[in-house]
N, C-alpha and C. Protein backbone atom coordinates (compact mmCIF):
# COMPACT_ATOMS: atom_id res chain seq x y z
N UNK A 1 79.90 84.59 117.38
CA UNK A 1 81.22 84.70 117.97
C UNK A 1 81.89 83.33 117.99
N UNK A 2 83.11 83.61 117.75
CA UNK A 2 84.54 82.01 117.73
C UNK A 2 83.86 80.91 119.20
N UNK A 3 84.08 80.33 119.30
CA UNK A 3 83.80 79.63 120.49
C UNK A 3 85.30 79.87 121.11
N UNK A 4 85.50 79.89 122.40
CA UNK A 4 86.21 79.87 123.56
C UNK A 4 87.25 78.92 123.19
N UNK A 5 88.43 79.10 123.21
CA UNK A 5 89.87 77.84 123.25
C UNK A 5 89.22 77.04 124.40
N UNK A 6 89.55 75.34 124.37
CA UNK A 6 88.72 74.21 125.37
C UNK A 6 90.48 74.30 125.95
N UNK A 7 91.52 74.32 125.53
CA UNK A 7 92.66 74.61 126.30
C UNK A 7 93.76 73.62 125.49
N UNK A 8 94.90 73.76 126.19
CA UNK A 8 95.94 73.01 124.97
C UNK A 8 96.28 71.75 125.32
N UNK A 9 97.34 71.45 124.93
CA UNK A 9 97.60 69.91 125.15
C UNK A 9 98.87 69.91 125.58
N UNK A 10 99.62 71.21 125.78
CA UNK A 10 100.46 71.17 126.94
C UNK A 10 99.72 71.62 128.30
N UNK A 11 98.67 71.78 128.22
CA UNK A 11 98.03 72.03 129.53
C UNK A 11 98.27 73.36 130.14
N UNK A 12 98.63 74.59 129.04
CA UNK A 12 98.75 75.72 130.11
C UNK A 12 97.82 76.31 128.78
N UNK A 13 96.60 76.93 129.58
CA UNK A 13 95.61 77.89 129.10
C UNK A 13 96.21 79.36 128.72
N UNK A 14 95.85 79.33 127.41
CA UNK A 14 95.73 80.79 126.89
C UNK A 14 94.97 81.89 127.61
N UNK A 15 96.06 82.49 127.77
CA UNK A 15 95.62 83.90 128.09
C UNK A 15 94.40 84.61 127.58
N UNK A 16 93.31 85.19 128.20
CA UNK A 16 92.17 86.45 127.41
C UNK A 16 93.26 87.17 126.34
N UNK A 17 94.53 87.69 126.18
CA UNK A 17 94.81 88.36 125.51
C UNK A 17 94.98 87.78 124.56
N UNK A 18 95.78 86.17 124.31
CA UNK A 18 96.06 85.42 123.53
C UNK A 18 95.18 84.92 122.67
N UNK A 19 93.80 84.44 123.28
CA UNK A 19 92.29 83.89 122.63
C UNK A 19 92.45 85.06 121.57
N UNK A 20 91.91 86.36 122.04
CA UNK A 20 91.43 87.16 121.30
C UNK A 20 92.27 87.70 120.12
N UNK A 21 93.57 87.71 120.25
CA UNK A 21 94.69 87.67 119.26
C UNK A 21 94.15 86.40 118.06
N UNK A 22 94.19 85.24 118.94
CA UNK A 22 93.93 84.19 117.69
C UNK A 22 92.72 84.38 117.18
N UNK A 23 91.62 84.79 117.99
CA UNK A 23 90.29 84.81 117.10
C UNK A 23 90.17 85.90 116.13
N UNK A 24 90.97 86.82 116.11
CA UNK A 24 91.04 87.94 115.04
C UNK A 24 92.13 87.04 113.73
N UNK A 25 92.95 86.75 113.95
CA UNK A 25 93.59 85.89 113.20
C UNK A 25 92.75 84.60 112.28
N UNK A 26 91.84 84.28 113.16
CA UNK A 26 91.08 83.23 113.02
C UNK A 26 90.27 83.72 111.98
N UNK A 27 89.83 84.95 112.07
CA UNK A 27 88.73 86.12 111.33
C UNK A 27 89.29 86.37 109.99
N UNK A 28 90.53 86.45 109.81
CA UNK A 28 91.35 86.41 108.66
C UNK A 28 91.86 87.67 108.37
N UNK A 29 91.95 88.34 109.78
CA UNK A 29 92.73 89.70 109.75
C UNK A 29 94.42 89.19 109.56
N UNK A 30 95.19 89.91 108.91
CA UNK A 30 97.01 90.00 108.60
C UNK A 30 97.40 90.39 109.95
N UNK A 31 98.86 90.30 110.65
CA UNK A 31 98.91 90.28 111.78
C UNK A 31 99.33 92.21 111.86
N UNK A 32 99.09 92.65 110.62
CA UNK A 32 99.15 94.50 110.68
C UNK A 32 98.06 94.71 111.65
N UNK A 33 96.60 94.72 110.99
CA UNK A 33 95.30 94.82 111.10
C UNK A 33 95.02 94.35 112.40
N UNK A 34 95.42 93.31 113.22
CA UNK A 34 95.31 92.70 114.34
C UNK A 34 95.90 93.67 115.38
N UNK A 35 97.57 93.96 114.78
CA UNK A 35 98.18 94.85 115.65
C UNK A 35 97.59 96.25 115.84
N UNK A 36 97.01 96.75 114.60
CA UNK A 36 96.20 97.83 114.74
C UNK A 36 94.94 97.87 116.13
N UNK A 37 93.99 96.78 115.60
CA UNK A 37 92.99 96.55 116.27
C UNK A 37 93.14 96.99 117.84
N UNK A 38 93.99 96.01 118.41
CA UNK A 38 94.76 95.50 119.59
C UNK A 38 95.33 96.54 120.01
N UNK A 39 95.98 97.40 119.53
CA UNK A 39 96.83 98.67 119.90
C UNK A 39 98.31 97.91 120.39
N UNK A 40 98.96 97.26 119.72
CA UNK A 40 100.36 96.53 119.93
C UNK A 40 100.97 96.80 118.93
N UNK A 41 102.40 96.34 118.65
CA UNK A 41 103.08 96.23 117.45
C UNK A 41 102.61 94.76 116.97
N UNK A 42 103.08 95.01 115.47
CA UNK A 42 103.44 93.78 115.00
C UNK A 42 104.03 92.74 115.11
N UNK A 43 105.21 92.99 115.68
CA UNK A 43 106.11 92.14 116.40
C UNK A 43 105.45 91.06 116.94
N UNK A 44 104.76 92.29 117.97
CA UNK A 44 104.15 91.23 119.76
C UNK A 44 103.23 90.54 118.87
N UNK A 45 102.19 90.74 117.73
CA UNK A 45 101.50 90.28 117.60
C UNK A 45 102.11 88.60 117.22
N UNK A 46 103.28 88.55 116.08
CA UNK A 46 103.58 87.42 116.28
C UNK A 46 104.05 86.46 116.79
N UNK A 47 104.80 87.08 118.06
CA UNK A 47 105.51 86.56 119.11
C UNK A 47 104.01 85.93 120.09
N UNK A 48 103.50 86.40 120.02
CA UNK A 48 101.91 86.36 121.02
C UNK A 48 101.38 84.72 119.56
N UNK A 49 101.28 84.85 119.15
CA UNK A 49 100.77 83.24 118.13
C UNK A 49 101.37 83.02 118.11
N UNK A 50 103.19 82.93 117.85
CA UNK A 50 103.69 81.77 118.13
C UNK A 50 104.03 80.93 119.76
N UNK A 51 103.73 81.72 120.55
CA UNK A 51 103.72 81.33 122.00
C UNK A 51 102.55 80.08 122.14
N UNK A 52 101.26 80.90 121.56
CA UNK A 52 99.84 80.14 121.32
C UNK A 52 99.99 78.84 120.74
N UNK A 53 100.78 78.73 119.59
CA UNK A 53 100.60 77.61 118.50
C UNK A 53 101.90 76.57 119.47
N UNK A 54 102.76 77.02 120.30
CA UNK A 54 103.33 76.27 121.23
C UNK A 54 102.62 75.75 122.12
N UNK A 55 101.67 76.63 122.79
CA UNK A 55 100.96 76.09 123.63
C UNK A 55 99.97 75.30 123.15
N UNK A 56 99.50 75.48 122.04
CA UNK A 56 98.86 74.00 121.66
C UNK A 56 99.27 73.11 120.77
N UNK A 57 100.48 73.01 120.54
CA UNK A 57 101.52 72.03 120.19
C UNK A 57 101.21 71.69 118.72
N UNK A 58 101.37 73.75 117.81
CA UNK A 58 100.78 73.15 116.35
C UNK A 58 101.64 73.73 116.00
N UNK A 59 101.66 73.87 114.25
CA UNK A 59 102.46 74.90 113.72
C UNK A 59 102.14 75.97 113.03
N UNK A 60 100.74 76.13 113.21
CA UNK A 60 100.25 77.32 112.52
C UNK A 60 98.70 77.71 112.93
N UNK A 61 97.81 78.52 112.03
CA UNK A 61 96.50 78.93 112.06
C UNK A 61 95.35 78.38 112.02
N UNK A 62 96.10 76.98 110.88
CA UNK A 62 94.60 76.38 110.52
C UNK A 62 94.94 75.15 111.56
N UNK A 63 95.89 74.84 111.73
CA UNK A 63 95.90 73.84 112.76
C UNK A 63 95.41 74.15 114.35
N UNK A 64 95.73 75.55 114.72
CA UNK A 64 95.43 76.03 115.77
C UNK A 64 93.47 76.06 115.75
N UNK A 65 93.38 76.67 114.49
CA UNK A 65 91.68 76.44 114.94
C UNK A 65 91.21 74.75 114.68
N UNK A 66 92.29 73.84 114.01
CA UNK A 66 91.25 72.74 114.94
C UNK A 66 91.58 71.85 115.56
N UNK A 67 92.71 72.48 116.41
CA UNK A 67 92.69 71.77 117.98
C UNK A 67 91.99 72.35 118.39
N UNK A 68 91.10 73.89 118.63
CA UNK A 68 90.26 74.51 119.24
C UNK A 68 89.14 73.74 119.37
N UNK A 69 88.65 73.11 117.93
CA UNK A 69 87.50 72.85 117.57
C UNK A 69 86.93 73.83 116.45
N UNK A 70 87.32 75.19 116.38
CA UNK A 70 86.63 75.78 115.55
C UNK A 70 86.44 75.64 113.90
N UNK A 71 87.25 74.69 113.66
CA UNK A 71 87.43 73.62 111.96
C UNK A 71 87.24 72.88 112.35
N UNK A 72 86.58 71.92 111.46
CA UNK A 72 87.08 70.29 111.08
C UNK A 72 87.78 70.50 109.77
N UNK A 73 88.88 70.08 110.08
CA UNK A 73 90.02 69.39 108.43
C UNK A 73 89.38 67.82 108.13
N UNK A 74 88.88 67.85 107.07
CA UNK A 74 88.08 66.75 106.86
C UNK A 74 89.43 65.52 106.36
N UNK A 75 88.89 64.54 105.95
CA UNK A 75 90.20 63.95 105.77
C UNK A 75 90.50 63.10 104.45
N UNK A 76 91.72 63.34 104.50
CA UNK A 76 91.95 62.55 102.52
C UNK A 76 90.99 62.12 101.91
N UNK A 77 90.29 61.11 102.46
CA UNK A 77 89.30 60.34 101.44
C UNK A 77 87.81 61.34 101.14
N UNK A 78 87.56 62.37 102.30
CA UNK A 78 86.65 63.20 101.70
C UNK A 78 86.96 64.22 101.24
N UNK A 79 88.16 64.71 101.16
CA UNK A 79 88.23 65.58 99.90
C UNK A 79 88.76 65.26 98.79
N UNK A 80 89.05 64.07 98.42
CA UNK A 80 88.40 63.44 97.38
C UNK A 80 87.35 64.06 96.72
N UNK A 81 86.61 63.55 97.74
CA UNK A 81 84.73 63.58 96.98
C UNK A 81 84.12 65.04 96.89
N UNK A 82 84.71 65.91 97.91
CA UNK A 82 84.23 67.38 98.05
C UNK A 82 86.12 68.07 98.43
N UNK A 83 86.82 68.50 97.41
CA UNK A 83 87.79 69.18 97.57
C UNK A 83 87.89 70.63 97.98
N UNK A 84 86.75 71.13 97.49
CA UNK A 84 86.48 72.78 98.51
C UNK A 84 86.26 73.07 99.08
N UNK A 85 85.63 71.98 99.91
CA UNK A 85 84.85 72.23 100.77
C UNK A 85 85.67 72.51 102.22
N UNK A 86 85.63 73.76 103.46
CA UNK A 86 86.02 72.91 104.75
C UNK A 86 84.97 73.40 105.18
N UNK A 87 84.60 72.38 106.32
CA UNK A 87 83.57 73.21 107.08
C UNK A 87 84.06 74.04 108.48
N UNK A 88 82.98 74.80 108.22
CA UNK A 88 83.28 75.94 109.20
C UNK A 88 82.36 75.51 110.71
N UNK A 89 82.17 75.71 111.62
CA UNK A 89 81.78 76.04 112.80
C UNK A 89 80.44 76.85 112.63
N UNK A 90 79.21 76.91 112.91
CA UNK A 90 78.22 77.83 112.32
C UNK A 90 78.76 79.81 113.35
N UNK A 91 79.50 79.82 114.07
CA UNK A 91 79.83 80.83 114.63
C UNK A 91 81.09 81.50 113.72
N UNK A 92 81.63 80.90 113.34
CA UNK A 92 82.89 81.25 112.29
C UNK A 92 81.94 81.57 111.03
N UNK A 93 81.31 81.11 110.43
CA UNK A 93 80.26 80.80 109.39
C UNK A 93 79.60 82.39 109.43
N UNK A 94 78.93 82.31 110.26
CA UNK A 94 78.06 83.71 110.89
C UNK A 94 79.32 85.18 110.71
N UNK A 95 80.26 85.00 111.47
CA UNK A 95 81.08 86.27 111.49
C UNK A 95 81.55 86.54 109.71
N UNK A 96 82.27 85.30 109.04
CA UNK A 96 82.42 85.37 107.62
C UNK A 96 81.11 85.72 106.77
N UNK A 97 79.99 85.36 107.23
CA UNK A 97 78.71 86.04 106.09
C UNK A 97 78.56 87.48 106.93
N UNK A 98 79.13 87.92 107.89
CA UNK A 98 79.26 89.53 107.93
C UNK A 98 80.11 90.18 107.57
N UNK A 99 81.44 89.91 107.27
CA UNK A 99 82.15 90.12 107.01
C UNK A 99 82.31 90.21 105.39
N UNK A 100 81.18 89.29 104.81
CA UNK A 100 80.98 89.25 103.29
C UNK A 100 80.30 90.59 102.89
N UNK A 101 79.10 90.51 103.86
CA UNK A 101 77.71 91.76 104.03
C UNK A 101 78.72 92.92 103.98
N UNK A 102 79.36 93.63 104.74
CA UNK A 102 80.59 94.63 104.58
C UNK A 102 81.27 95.16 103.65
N UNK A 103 82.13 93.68 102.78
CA UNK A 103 82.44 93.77 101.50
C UNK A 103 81.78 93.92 100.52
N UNK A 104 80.61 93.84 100.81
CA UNK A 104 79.53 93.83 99.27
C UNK A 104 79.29 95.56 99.52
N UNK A 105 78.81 95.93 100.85
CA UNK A 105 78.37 97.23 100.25
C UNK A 105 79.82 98.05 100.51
N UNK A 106 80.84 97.89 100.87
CA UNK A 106 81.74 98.82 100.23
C UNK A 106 82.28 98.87 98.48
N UNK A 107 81.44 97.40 98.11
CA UNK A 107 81.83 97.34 96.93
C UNK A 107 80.71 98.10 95.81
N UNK A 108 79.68 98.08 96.41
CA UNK A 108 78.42 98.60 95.94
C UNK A 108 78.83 100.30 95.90
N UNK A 109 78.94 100.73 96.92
CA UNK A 109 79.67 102.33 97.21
C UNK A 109 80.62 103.00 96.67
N UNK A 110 81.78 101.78 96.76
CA UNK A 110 83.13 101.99 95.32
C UNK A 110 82.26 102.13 94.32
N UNK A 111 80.77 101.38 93.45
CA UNK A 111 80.54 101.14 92.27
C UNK A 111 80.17 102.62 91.95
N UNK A 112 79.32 102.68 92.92
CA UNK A 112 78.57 104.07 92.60
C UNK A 112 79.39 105.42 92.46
N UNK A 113 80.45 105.51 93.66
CA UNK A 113 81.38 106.39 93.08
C UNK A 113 82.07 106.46 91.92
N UNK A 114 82.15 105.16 91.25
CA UNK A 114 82.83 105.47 89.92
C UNK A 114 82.06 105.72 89.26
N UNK A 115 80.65 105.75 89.26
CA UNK A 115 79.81 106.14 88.14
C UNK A 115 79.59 107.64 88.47
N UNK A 116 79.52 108.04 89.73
CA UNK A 116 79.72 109.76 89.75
C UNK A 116 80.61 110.50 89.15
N UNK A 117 82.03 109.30 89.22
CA UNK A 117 83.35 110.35 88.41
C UNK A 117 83.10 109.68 87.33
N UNK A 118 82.66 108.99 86.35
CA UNK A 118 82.30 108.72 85.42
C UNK A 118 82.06 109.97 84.52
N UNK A 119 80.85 110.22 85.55
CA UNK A 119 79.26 111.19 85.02
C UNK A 119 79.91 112.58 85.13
N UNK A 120 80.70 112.98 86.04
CA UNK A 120 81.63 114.14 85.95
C UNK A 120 82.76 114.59 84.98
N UNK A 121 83.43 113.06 84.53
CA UNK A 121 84.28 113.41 83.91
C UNK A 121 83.73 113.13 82.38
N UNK A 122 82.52 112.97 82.02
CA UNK A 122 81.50 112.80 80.78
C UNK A 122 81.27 114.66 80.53
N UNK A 123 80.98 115.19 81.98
CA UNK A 123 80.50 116.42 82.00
C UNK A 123 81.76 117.63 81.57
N UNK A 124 82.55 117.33 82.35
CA UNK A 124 84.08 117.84 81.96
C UNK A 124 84.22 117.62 80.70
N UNK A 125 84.25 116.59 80.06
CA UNK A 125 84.78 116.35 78.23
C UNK A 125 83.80 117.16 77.83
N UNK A 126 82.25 117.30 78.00
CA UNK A 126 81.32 117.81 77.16
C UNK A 126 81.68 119.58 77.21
N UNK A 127 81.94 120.14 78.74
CA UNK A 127 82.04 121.46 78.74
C UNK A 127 83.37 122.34 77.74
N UNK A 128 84.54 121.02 77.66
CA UNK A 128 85.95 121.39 77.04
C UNK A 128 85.29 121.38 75.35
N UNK A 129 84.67 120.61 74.91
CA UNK A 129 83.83 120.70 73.77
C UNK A 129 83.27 121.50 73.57
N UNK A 130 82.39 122.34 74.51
CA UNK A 130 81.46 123.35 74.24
C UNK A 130 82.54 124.88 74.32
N UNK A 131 83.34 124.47 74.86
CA UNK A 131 84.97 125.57 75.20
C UNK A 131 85.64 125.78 73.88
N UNK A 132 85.63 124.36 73.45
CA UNK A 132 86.42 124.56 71.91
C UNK A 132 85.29 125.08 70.56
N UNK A 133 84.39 124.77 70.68
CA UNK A 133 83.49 125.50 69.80
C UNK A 133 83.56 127.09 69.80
N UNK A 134 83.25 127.44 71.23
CA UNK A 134 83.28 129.24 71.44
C UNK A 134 84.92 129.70 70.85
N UNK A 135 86.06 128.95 71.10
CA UNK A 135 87.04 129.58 70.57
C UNK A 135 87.05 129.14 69.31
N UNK A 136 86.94 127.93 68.96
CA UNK A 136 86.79 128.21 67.23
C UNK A 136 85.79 128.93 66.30
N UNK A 137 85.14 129.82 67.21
CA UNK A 137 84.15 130.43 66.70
C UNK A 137 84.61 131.78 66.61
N UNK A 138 85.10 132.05 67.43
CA UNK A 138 85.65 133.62 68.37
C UNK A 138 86.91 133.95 66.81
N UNK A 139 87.76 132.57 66.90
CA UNK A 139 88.84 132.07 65.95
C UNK A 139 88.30 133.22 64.38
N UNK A 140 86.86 132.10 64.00
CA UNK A 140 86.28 132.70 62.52
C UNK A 140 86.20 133.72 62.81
N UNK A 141 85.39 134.39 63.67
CA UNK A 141 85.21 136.06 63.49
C UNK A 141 86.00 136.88 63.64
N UNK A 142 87.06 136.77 64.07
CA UNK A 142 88.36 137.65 64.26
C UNK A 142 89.17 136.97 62.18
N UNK A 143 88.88 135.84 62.07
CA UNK A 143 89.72 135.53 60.57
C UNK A 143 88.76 136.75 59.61
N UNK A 144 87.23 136.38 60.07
CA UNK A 144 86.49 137.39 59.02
C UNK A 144 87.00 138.62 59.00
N UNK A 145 86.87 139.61 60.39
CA UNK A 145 86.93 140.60 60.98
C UNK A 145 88.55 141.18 59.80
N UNK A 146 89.17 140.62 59.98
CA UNK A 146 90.62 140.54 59.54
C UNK A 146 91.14 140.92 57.99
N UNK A 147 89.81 140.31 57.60
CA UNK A 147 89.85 139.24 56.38
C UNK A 147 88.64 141.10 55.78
N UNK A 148 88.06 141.51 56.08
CA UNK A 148 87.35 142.50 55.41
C UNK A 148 87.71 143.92 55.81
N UNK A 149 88.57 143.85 56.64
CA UNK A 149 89.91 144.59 57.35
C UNK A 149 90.40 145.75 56.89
């Protein structure tokens, strides 16, 4: 779990409703998904972070998590040396490798379903094949039938 807001630097503490708004945000939910979560509109949801990012005197998400503490923004001269890198918080760290775990097996599940409609629609082409044989067959014996008539 996010660690707890330590509080802002205008000195008025976020609300329980507010934390938990930003830590879903923080999670890398869109502010739809948040509003969903939450049972609010969208609206409130952004009116509710920008109140937050006032109260801790930033202008956005990634700045908000590290006045929290929950980032370090490393600084010019080391990303230099490591440009991909940011580090995470091992609690931010933890929720994102579950959040990975999730994505893998819905992706694993998508895989397999396409190989069922794959394997179905392999089965479908083969039966329309075995469909067109009986009528081009049905076809000759009615040409014979016709034909000795």
């Amino acid at each position: 779990m996010i660690p707890k807001p330590r509080g802002s630097i205008r000195g008025e503490k976020l609300s329980p409703t507010e934390e938990q708004t930003l830590r879903l945000a923080a999670l890398g939910y869109g502010n739809k998904t948040v509003a969903h979560i939450r049972g609010i509109s969208e609206n409130t949801v952004k009116n509710m972070l920008s109140r937050v990012y006032f109260k801790l005197g930033v202008h956005g998400l990634v700045e908000a998590m590290h006045r929290l503490g929950w980032i370090i923004i490393p600084d010019e001269e080391s990303l230099k040396t490591r440009p991909s890198t940011l580090p995470l918080l091992p609690e931010v760290r933890t929720e994102l490798a579950h959040e990975a775990v999730k994505l893998t097996a819905y992706a694993e599940a998508a895989s397999e379903a396409a190989r069922i409609l794959e394997r179905a629609a392999d089965k479908v082409v083969d039966e329309q094949a075995a469909m067109l044989e009986v009528i081009e067959g049905n076809e000759r014996v009615r040409a014979e039938a016709e034909a000795m008539g």
